[in-house]
N, C-alpha and C. Protein backbone atom coordinates (compact mmCIF):
# COMPACT_ATOMS: atom_id res chain seq x y z
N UNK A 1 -135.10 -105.07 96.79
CA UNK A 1 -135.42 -105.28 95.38
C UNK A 1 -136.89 -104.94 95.14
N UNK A 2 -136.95 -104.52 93.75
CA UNK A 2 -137.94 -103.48 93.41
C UNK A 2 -139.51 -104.61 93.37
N UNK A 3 -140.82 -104.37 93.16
CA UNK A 3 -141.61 -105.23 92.79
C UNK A 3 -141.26 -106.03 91.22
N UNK A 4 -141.00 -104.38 90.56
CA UNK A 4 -140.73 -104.31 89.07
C UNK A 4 -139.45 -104.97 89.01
N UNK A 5 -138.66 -105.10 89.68
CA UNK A 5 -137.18 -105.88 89.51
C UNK A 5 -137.44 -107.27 89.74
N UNK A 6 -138.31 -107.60 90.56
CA UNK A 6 -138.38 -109.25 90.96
C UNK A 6 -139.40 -110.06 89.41
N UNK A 7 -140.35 -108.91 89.25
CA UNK A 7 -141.29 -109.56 88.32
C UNK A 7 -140.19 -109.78 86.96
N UNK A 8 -139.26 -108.63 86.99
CA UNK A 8 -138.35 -108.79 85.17
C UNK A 8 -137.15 -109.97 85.20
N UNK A 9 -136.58 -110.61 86.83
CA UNK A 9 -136.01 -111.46 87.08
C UNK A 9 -136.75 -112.82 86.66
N UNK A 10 -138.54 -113.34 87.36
CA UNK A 10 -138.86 -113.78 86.96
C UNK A 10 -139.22 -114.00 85.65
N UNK A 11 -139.66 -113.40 85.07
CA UNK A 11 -139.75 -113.44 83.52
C UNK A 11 -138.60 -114.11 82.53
N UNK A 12 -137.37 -113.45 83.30
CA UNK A 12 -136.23 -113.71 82.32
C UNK A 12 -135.63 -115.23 82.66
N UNK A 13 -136.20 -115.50 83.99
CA UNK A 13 -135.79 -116.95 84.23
C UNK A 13 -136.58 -117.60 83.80
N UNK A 14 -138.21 -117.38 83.52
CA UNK A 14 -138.75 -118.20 82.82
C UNK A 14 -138.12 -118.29 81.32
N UNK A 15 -138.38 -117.18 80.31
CA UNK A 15 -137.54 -117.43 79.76
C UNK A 15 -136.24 -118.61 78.99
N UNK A 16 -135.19 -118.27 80.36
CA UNK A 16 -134.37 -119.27 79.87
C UNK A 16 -134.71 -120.93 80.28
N UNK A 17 -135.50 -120.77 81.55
CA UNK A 17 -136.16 -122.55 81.74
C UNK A 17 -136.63 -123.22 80.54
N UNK A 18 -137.50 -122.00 79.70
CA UNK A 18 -137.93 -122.48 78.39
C UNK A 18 -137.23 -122.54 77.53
N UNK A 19 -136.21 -121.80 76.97
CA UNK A 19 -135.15 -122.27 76.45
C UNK A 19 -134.30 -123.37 76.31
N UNK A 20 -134.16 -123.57 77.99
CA UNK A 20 -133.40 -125.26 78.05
C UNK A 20 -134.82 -126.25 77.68
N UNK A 21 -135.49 -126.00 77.77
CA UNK A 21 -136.83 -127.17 77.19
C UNK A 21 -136.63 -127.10 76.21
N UNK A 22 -136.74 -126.24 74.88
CA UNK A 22 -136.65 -126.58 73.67
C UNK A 22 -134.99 -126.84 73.09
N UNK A 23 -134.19 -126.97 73.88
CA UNK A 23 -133.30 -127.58 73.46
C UNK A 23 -132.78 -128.40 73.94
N UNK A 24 -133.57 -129.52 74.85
CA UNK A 24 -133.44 -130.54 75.23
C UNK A 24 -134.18 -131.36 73.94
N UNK A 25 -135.24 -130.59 73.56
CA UNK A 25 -136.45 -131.63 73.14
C UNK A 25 -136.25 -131.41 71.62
N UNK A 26 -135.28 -130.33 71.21
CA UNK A 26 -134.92 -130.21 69.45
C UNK A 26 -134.01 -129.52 69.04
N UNK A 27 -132.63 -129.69 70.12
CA UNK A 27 -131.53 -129.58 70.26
C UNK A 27 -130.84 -128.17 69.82
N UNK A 28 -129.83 -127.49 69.69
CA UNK A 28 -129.34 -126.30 69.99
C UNK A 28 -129.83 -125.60 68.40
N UNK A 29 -129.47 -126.20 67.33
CA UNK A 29 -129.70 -125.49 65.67
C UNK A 29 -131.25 -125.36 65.88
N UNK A 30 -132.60 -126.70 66.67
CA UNK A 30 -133.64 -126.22 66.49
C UNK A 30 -134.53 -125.39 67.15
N UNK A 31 -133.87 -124.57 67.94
CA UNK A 31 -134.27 -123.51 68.89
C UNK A 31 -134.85 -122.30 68.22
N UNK A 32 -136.00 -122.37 68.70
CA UNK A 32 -136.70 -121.09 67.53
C UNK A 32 -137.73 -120.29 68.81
N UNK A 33 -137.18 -119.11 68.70
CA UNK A 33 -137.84 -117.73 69.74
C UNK A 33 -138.86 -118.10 69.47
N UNK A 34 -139.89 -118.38 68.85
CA UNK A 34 -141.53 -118.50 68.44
C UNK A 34 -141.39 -119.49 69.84
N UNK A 35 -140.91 -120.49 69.86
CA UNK A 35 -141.43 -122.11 70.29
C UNK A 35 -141.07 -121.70 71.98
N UNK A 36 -139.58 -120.81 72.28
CA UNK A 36 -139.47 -120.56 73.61
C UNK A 36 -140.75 -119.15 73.56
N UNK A 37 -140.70 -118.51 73.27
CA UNK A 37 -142.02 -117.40 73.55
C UNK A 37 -143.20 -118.11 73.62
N UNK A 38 -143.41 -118.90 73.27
CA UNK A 38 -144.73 -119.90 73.72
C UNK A 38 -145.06 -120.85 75.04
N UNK A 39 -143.68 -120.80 74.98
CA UNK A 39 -143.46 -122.11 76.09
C UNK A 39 -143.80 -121.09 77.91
N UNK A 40 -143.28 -120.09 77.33
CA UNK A 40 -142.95 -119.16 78.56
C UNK A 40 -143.79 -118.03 78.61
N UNK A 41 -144.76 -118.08 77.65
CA UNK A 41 -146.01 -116.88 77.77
C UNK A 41 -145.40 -115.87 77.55
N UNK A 42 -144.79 -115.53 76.70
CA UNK A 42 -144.23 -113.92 76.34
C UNK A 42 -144.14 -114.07 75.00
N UNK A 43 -143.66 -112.42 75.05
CA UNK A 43 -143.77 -112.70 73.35
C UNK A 43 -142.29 -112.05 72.98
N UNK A 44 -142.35 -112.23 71.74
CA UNK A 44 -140.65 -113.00 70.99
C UNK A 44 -139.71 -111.46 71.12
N UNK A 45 -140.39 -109.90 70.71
CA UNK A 45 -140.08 -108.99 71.44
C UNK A 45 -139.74 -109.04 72.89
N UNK A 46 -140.33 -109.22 73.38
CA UNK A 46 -139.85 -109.42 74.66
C UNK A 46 -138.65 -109.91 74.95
N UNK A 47 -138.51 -111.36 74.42
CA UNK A 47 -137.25 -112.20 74.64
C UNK A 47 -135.98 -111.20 74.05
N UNK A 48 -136.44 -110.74 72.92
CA UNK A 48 -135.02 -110.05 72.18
C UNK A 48 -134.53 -108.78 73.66
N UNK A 49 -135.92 -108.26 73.70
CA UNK A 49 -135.31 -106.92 74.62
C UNK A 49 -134.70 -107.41 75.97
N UNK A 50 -134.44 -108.78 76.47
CA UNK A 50 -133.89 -109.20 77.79
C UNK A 50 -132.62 -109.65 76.83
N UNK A 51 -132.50 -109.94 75.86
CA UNK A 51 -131.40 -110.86 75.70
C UNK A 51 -130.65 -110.65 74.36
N UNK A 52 -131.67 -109.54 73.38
CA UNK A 52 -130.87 -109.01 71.89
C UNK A 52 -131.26 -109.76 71.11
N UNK A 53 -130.69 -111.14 71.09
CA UNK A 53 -131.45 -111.96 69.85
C UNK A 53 -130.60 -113.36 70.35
N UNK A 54 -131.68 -114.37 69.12
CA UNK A 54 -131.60 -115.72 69.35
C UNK A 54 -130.10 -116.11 69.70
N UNK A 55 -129.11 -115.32 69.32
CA UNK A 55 -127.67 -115.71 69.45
C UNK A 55 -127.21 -115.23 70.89
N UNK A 56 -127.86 -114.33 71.65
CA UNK A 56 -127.74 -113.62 73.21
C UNK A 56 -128.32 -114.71 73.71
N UNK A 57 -129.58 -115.33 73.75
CA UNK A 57 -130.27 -116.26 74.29
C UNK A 57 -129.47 -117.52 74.28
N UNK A 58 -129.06 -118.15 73.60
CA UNK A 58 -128.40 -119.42 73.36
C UNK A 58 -127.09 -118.71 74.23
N UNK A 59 -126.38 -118.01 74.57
CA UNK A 59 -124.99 -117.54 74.95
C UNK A 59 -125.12 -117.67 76.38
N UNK A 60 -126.55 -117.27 76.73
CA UNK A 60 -126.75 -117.48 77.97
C UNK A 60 -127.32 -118.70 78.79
N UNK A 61 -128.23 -119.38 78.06
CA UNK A 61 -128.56 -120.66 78.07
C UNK A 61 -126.71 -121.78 77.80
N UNK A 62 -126.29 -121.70 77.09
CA UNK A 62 -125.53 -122.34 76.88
C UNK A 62 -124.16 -122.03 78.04
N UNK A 63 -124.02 -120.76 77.57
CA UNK A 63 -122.89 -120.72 79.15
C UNK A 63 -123.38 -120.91 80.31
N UNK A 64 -124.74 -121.16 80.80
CA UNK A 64 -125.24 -121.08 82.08
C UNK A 64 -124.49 -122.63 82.19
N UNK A 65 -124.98 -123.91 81.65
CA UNK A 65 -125.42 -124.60 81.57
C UNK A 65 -123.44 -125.89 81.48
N UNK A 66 -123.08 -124.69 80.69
CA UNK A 66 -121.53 -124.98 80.79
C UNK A 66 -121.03 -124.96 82.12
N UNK A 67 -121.18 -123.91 82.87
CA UNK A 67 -120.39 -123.37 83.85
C UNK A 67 -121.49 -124.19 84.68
N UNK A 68 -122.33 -124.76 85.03
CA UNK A 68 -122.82 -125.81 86.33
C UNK A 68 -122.39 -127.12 85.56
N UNK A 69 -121.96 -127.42 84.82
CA UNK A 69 -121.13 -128.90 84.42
C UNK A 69 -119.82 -128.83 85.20
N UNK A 70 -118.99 -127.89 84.87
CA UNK A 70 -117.66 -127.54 85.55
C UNK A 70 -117.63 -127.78 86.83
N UNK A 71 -118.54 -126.40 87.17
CA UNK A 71 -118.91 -126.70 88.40
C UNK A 71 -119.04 -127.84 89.22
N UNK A 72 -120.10 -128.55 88.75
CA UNK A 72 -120.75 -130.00 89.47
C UNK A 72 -119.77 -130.40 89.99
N UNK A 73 -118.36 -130.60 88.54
CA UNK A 73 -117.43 -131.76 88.80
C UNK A 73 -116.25 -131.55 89.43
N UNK A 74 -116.13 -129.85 89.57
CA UNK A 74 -115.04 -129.43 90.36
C UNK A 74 -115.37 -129.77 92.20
N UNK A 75 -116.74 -129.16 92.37
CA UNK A 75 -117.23 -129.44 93.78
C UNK A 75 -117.32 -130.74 94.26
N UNK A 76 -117.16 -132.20 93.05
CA UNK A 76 -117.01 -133.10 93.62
C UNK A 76 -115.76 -133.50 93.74
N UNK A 77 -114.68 -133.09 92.75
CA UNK A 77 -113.01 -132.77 93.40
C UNK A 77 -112.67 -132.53 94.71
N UNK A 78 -113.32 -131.22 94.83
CA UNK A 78 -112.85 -130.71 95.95
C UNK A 78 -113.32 -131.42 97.33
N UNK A 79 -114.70 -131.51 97.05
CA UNK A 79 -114.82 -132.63 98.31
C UNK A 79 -113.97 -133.67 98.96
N UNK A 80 -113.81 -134.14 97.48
CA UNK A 80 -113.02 -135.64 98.17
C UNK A 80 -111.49 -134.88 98.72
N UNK A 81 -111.33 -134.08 98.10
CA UNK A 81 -109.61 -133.76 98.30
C UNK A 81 -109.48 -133.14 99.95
N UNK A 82 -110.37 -132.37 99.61
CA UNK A 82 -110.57 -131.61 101.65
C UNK A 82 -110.80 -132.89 101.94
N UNK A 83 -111.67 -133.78 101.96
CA UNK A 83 -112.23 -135.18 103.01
C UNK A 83 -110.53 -135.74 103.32
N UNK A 84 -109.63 -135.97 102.52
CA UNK A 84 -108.80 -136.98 102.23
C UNK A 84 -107.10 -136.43 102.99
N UNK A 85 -107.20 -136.85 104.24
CA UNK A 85 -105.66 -136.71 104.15
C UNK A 85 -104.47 -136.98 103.69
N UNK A 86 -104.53 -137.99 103.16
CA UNK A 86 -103.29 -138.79 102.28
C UNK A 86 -104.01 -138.96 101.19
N UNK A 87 -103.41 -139.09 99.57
CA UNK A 87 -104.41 -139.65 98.70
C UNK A 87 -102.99 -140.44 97.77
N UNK A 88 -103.32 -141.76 96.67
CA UNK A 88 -102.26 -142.15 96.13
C UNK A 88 -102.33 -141.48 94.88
N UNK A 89 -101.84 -141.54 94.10
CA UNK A 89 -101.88 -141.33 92.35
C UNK A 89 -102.51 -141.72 91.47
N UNK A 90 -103.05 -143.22 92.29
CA UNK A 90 -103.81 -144.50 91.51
C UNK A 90 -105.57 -143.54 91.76
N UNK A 91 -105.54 -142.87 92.87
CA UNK A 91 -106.70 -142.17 93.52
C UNK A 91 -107.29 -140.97 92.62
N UNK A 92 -105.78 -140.23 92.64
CA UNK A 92 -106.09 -138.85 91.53
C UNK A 92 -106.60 -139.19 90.69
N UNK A 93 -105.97 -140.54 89.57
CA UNK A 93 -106.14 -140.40 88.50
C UNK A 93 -107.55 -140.74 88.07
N UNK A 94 -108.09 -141.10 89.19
CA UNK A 94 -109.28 -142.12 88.82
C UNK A 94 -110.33 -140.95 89.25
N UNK A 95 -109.62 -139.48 89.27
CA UNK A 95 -110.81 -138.64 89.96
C UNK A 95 -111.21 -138.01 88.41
N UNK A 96 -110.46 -138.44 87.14
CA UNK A 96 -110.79 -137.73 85.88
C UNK A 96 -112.41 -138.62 85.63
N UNK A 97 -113.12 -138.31 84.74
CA UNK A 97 -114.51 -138.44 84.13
C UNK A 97 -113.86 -139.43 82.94
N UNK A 98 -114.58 -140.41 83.33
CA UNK A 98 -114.42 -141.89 82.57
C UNK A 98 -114.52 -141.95 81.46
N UNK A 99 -113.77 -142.72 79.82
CA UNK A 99 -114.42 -142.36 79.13
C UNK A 99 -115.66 -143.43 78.74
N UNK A 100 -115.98 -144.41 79.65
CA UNK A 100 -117.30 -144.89 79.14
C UNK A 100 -118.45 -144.73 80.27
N UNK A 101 -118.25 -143.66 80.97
CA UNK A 101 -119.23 -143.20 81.58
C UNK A 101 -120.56 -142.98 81.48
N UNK A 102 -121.54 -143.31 80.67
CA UNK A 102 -122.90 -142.99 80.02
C UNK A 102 -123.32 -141.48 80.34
N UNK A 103 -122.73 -140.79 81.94
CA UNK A 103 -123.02 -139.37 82.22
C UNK A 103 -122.09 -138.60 81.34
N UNK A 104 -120.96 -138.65 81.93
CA UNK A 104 -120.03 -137.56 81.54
C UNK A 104 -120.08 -138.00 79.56
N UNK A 105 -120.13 -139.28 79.04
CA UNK A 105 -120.45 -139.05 77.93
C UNK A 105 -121.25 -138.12 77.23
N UNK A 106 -122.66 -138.31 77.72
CA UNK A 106 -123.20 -137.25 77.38
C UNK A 106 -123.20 -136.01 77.55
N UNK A 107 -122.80 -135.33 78.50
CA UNK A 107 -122.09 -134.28 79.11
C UNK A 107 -121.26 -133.90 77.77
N UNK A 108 -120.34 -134.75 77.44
CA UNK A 108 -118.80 -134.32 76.45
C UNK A 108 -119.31 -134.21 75.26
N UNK A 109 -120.71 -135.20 74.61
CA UNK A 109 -121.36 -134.68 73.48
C UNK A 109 -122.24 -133.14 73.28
N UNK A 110 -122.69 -133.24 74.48
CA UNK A 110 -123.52 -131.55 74.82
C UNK A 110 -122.40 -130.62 74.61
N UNK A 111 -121.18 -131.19 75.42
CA UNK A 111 -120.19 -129.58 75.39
C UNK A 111 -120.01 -129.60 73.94
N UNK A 112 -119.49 -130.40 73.36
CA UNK A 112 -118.69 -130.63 71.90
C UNK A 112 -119.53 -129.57 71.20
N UNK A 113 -121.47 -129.55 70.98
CA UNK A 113 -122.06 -128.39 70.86
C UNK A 113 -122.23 -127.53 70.95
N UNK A 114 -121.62 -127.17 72.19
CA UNK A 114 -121.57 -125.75 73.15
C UNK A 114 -120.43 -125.12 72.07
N UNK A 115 -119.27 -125.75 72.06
CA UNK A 115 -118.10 -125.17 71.54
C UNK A 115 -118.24 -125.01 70.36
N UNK A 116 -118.87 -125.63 69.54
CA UNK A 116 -119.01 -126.02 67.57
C UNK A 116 -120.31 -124.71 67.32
N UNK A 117 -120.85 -124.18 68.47
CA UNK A 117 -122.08 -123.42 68.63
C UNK A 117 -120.91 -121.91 69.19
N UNK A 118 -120.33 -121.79 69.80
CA UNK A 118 -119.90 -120.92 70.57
C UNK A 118 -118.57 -120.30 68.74
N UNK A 119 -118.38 -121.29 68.22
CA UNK A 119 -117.12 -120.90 66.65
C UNK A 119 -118.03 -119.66 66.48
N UNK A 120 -119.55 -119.54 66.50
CA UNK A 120 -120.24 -119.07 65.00
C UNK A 120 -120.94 -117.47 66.10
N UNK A 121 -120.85 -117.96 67.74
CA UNK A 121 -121.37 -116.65 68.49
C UNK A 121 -120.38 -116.35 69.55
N UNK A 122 -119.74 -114.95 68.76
CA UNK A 122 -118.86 -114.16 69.54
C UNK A 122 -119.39 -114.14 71.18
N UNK A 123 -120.54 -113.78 71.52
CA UNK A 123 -120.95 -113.90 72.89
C UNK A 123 -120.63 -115.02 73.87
N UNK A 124 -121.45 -115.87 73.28
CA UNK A 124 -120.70 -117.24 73.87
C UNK A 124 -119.36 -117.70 73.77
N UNK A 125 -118.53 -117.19 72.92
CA UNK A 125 -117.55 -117.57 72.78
C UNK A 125 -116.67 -117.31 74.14
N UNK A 126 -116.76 -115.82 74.24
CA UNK A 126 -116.29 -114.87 75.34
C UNK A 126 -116.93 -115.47 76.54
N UNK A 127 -117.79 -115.92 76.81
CA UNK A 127 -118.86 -116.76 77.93
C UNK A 127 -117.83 -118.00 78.19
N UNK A 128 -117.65 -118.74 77.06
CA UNK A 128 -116.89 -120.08 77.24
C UNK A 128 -115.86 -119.76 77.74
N UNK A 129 -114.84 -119.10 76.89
CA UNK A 129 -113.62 -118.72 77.25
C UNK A 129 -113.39 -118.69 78.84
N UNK A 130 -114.27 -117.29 79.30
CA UNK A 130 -114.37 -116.84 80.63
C UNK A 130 -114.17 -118.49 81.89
N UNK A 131 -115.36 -119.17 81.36
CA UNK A 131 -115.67 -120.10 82.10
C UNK A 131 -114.34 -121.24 81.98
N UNK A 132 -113.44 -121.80 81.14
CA UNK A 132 -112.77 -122.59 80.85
C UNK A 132 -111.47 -121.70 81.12
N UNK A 133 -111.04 -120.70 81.23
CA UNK A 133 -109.90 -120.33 81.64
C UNK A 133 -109.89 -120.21 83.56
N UNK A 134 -110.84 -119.59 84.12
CA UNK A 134 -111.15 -120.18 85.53
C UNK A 134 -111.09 -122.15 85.78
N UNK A 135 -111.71 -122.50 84.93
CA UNK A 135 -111.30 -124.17 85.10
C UNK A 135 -109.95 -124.29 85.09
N UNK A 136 -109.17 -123.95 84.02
CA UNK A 136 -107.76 -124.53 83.78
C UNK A 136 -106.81 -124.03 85.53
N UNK A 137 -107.37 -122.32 86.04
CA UNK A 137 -106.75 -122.56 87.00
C UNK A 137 -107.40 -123.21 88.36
N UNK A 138 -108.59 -123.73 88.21
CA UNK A 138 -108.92 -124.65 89.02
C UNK A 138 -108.07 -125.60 89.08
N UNK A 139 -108.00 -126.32 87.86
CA UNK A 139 -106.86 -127.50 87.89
C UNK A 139 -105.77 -127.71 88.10
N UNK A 140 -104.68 -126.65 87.96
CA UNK A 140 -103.44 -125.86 88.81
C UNK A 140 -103.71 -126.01 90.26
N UNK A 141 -104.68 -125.50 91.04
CA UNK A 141 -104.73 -124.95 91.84
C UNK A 141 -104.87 -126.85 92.69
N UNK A 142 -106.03 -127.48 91.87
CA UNK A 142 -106.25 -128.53 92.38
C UNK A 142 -104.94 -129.52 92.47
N UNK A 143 -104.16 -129.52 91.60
CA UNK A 143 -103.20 -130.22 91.10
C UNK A 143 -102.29 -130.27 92.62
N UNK A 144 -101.93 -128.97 92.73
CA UNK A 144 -100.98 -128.26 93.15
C UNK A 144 -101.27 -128.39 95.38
N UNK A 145 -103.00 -128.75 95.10
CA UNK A 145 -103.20 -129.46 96.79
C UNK A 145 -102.92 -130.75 97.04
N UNK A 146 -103.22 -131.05 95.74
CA UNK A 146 -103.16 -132.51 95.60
C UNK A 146 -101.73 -133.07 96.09
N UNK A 147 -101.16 -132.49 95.34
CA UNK A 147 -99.37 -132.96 95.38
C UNK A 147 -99.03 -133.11 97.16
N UNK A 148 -99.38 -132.73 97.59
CA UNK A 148 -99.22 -132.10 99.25
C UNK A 148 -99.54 -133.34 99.86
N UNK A 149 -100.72 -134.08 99.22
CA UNK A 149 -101.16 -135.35 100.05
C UNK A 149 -101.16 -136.32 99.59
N UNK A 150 -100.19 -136.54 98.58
CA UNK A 150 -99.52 -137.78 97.65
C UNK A 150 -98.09 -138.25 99.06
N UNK A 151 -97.82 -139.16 98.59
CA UNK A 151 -96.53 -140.03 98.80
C UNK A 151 -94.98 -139.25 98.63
N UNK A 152 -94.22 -138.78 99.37
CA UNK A 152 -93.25 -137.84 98.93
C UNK A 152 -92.82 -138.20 97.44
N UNK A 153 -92.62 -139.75 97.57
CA UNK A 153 -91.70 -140.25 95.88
C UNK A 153 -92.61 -139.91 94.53
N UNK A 154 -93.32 -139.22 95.07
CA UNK A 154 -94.87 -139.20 94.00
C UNK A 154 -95.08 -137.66 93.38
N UNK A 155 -94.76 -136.74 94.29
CA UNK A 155 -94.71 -135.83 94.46
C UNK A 155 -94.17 -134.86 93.16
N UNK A 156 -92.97 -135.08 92.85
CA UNK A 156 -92.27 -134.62 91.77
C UNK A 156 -92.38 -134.38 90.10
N UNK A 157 -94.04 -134.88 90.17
CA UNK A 157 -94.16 -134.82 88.37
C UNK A 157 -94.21 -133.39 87.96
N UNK A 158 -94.28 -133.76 86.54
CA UNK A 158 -95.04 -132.33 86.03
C UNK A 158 -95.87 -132.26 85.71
N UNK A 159 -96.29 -130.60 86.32
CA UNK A 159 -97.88 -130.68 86.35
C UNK A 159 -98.20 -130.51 85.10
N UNK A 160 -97.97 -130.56 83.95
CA UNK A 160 -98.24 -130.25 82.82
C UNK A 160 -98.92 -131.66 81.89
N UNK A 161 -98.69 -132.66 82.78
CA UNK A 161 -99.55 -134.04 82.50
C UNK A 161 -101.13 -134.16 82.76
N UNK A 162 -101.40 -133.31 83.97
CA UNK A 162 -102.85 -132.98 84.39
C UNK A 162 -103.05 -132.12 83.53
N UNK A 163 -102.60 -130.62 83.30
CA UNK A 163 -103.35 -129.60 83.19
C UNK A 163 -103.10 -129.70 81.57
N UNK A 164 -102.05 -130.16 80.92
CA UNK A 164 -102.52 -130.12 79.40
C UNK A 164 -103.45 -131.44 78.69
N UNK A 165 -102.74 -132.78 79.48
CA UNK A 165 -102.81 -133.88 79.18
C UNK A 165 -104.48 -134.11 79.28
N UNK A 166 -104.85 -134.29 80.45
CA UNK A 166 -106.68 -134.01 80.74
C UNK A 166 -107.47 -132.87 80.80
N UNK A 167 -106.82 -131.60 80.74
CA UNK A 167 -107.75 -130.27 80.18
C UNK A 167 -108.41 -130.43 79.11
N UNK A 168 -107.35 -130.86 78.12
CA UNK A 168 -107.52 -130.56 76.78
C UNK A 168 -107.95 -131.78 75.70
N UNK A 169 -107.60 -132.78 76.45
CA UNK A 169 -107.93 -134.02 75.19
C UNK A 169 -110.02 -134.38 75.20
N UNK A 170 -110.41 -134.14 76.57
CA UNK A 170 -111.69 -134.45 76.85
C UNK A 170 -112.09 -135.48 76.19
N UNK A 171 -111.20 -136.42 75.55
CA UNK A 171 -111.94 -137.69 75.35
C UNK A 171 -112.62 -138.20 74.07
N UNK A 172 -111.88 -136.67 73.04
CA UNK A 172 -112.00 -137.01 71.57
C UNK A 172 -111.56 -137.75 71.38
N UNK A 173 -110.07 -138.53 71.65
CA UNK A 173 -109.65 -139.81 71.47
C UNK A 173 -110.93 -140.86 71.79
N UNK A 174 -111.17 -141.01 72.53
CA UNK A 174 -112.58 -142.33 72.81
C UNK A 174 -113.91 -142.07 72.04
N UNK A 175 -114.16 -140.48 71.54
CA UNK A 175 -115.42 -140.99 70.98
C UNK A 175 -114.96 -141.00 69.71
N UNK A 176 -114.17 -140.58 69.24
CA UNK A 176 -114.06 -140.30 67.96
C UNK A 176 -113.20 -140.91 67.02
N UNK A 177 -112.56 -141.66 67.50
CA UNK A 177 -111.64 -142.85 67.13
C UNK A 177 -112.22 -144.06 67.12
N UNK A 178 -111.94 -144.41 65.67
CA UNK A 178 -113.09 -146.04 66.01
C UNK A 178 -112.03 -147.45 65.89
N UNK A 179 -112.32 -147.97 67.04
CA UNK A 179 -111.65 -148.84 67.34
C UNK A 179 -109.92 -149.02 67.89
N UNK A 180 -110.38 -148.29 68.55
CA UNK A 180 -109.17 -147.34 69.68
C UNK A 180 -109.57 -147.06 71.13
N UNK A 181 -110.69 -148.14 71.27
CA UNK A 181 -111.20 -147.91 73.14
C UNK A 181 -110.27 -148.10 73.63
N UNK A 182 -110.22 -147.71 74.96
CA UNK A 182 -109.77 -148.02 76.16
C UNK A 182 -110.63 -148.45 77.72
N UNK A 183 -109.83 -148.85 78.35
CA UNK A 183 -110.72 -149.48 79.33
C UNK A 183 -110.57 -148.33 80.75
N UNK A 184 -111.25 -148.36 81.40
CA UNK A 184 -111.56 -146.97 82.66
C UNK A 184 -109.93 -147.73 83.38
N UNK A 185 -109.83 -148.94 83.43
CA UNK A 185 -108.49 -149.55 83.89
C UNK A 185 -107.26 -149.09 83.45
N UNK A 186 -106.97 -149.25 82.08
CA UNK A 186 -105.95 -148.98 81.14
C UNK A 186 -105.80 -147.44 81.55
N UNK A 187 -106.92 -146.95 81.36
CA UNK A 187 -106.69 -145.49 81.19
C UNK A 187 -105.86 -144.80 82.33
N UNK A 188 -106.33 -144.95 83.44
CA UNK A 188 -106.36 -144.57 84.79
C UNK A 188 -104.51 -145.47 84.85
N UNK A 189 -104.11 -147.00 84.63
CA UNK A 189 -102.73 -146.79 84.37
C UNK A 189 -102.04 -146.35 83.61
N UNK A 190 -102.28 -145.68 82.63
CA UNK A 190 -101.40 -145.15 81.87
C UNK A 190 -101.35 -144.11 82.44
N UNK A 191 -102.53 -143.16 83.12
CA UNK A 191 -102.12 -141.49 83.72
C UNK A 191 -100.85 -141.60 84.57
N UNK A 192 -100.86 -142.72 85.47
CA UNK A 192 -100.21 -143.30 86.63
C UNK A 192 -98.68 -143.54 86.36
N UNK A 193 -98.53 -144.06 84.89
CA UNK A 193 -97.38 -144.88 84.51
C UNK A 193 -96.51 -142.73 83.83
N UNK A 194 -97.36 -142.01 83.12
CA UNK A 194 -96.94 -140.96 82.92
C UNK A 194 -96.43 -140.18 83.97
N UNK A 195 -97.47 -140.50 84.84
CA UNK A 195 -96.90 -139.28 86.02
C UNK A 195 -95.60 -139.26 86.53
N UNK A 196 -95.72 -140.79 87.02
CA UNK A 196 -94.53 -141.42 87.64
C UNK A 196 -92.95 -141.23 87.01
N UNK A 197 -93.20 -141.91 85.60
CA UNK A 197 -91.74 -141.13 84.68
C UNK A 197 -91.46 -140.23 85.06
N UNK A 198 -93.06 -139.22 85.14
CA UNK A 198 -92.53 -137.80 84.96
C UNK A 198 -91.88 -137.24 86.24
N UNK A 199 -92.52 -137.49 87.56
CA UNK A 199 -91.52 -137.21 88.47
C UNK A 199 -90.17 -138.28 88.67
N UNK A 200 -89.54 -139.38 88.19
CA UNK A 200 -88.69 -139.99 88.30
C UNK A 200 -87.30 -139.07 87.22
N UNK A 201 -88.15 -138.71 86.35
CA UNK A 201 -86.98 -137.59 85.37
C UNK A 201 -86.78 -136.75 85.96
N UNK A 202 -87.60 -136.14 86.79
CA UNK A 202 -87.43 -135.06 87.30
C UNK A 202 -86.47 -134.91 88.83
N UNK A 203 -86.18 -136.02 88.74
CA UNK A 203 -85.68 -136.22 90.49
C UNK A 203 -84.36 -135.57 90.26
């Protein structure tokens, strides 16, 4: 790698470091190229010619930032699942992201932005997409090891309880419903009490 290639890498990672600063500190609508071109010693030309414009910048900042959330929580899946030779159902279910978690809460309010941000930029949109259709077959894939080191009588659900049931709800039911909590207890039996039907119909 070139001198000139390492220095335009650096730059562009400064860049986006500064990017995630000003939208930690005045959130995704108050992101203004002036405030990251300041932050990062360049100037606002500059930023456009690495990235096109404020809507390229946010696509990349924002999908970066998506795809190491996924990430994080898939690599801590997978850990436990390789660690685990036998696992119960009561185990799986409790491997979903809580909904009164204080992390993954905030996590699910950041994404909710990502996505309500990603309606209005075709880039990101295509960024998200990319990143959330690799998840869904993560979760197949995970589902589908999983089953292997369940209980034979356990074995038989459909997978369509994981991969639609917790893909897709993320927990708008809990924030967004008022006075409709649930408890990390309740929750985790009801996945348990679904599954189970579901492979008992299926027998």
């Amino acid at each position: 790698m070139s001198l000139q290639t390492l220095q335009e890498t650096s730059t562009r990672q400064l860049i986006l470091d500064s990017a995630r600063h000003e939208i930690d500190l005045n959130g995704i609508i108050g992101l203004r190229l002036s405030a990251v071109a300041l932050r990062a010693n360049v100037s606002v030309p500059l930023i456009s010619r690495y990235f096109g414009s404020r809507d390229g910048l946010l696509a990349e900042v924002l999908g970066d930032w998506y795809a190491e959330f996924v990430q994080g929580y898939q690599s801590m899946v997978d850990s436990w699942l390789d660690s685990a030779e036998v696992v119960t159902l009561e185990q799986f279910a409790m491997l979903s992201p809580k909904p009164s978690n204080p992390v993954f809460r905030k996590a699910r309010e950041f994404r909710l932005q990502v996505l309500a941000t990603a309606v209005e930029s075709p880039i990101l949109r295509k960024r998200v997409s990319e990143i959330t259709t690799q998840s869904h077959q993560w979760t197949l894939n995970t589902i589908r090891r999983g089953k292997s080191k369940l209980p034979m009588q356990d074995r038989n659900f459909d997978e369509r309880i994981f991969s639609l049931l917790l893909f897709n709800t993320m927990y708008v039911f809990a924030d967004f419903v008022e006075g409709a909590s649930i408890s990390e207890e309740e929750y985790s039996k009801f996945l348990v009490h679904l599954i189970r039907a579901s492979a008992r119909f299926n027998q």
